[in-house]
C-alpha atoms as a PDB file:
ATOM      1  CA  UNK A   1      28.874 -14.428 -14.058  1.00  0.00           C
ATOM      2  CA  UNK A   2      25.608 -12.603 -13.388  1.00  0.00           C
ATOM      3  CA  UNK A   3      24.432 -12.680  -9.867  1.00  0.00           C
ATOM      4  CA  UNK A   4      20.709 -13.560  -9.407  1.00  0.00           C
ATOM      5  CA  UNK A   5      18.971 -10.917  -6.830  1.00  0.00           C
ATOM      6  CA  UNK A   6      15.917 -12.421  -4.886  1.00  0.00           C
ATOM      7  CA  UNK A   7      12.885 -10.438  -5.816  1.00  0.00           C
ATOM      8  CA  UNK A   8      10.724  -8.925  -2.569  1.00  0.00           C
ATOM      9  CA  UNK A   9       7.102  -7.926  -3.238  1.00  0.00           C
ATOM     10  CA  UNK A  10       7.360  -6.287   0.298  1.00  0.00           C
ATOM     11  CA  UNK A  11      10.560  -4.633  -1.006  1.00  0.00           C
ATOM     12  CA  UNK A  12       9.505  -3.680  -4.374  1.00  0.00           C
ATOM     13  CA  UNK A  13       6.449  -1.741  -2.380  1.00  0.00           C
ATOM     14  CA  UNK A  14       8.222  -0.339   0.166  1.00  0.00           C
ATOM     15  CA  UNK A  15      10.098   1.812  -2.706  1.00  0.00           C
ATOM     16  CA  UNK A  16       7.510   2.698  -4.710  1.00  0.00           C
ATOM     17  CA  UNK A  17       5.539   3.727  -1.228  1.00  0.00           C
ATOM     18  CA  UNK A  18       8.624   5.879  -0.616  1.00  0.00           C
ATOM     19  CA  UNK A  19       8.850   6.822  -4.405  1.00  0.00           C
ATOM     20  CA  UNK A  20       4.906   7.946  -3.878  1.00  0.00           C
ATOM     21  CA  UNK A  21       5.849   9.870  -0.159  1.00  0.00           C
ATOM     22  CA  UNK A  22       7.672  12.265  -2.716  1.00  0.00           C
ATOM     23  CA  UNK A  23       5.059  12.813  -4.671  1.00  0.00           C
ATOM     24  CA  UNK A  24       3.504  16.473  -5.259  1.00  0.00           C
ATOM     25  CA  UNK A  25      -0.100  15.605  -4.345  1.00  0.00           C
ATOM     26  CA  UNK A  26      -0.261  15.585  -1.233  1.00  0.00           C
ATOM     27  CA  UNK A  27      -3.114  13.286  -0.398  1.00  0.00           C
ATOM     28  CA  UNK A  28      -1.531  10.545  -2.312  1.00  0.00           C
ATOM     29  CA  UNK A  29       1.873  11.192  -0.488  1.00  0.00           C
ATOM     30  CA  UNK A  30       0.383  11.019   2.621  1.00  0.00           C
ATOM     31  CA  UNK A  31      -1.222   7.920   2.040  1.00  0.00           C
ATOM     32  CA  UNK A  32       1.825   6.597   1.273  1.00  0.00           C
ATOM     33  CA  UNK A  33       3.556   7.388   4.171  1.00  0.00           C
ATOM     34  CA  UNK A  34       0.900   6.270   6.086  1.00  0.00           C
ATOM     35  CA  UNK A  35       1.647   3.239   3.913  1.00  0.00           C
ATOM     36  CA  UNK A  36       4.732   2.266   5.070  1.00  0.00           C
ATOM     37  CA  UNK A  37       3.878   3.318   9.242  1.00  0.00           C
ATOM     38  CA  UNK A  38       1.259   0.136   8.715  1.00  0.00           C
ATOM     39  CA  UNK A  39       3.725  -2.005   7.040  1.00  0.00           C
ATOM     40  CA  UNK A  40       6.654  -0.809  10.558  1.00  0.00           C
ATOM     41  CA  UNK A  41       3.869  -1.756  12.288  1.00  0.00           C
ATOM     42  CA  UNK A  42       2.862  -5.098  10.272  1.00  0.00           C
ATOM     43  CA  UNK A  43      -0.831  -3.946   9.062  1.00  0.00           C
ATOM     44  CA  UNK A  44       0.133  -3.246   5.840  1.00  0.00           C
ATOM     45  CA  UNK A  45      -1.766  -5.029   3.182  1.00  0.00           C
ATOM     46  CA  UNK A  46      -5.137  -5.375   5.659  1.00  0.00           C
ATOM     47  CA  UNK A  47      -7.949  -3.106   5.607  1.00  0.00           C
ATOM     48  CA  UNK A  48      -8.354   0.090   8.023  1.00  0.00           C
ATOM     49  CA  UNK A  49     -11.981  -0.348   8.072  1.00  0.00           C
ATOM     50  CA  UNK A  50     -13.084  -4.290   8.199  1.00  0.00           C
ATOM     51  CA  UNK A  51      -9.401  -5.452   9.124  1.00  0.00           C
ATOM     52  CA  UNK A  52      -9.796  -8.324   6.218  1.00  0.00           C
ATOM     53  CA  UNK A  53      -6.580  -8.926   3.977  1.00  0.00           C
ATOM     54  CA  UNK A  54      -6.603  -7.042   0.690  1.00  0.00           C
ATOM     55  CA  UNK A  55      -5.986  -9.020  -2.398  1.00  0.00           C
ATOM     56  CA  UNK A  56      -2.145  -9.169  -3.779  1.00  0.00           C
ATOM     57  CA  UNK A  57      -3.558  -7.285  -7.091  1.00  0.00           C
ATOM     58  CA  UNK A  58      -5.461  -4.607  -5.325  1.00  0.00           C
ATOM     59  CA  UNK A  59      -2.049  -4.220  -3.673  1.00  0.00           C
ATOM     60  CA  UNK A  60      -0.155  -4.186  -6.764  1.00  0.00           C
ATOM     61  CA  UNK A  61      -1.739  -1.585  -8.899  1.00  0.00           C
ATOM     62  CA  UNK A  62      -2.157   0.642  -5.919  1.00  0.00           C
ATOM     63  CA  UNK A  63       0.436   0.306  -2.443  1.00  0.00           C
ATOM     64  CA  UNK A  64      -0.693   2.705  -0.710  1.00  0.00           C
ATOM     65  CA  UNK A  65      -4.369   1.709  -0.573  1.00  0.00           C
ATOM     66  CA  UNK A  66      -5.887   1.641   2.939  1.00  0.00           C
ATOM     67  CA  UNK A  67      -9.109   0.235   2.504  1.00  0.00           C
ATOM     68  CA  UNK A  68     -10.749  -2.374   0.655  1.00  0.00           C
ATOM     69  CA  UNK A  69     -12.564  -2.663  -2.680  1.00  0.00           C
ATOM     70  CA  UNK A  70     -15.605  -3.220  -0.436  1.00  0.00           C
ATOM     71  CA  UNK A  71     -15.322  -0.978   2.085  1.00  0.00           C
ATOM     72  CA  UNK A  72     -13.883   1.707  -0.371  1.00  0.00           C
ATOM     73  CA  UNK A  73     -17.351   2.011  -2.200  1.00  0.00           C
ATOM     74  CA  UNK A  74     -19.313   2.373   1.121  1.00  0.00           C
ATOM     75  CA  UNK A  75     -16.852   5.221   2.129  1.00  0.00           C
ATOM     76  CA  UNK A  76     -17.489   6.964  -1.071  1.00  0.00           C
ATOM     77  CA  UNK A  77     -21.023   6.422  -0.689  1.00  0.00           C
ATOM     78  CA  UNK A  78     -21.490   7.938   3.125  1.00  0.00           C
END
């Protein structure tokens, strides 16, 4: 009989954050690691800049972001 294992978001990006801390770039690993600190520390998921929550999706296509959409396109503007 096939045992049913309980699916984590939080778990699914915690290995693909440590998947990306592996990575050869560099920035991208560092991000991640960075990454995971905020989710020890229980920031992960909220924006460095305006402190709002990020949306799941945002989340989802990239774990290791640190700001959001918002605040991402006035950093890249300054």
């Amino acid at each position: 009989m096939a045992t049913t294992v309980p699916f984590s978001m939080e778990g699914y990006r915690k290995a693909t954050l440590l998947r990306l801390a592996q990575d050869a770039d560099s920035a991208r690993a560092t991000r991640a690691i960075e990454a995971l600190e905020r989710m020890q520390a229980g920031a992960y998921g909220y924006c460095i800049a305006c402190g709002m929550k990020m949306p799941e999706a945002s989340l989802e296509s990239r774990p290791e972001r640190r700001r959001c959409s918002s605040c991402a396109a006035l950093a890249n503007v300054a």
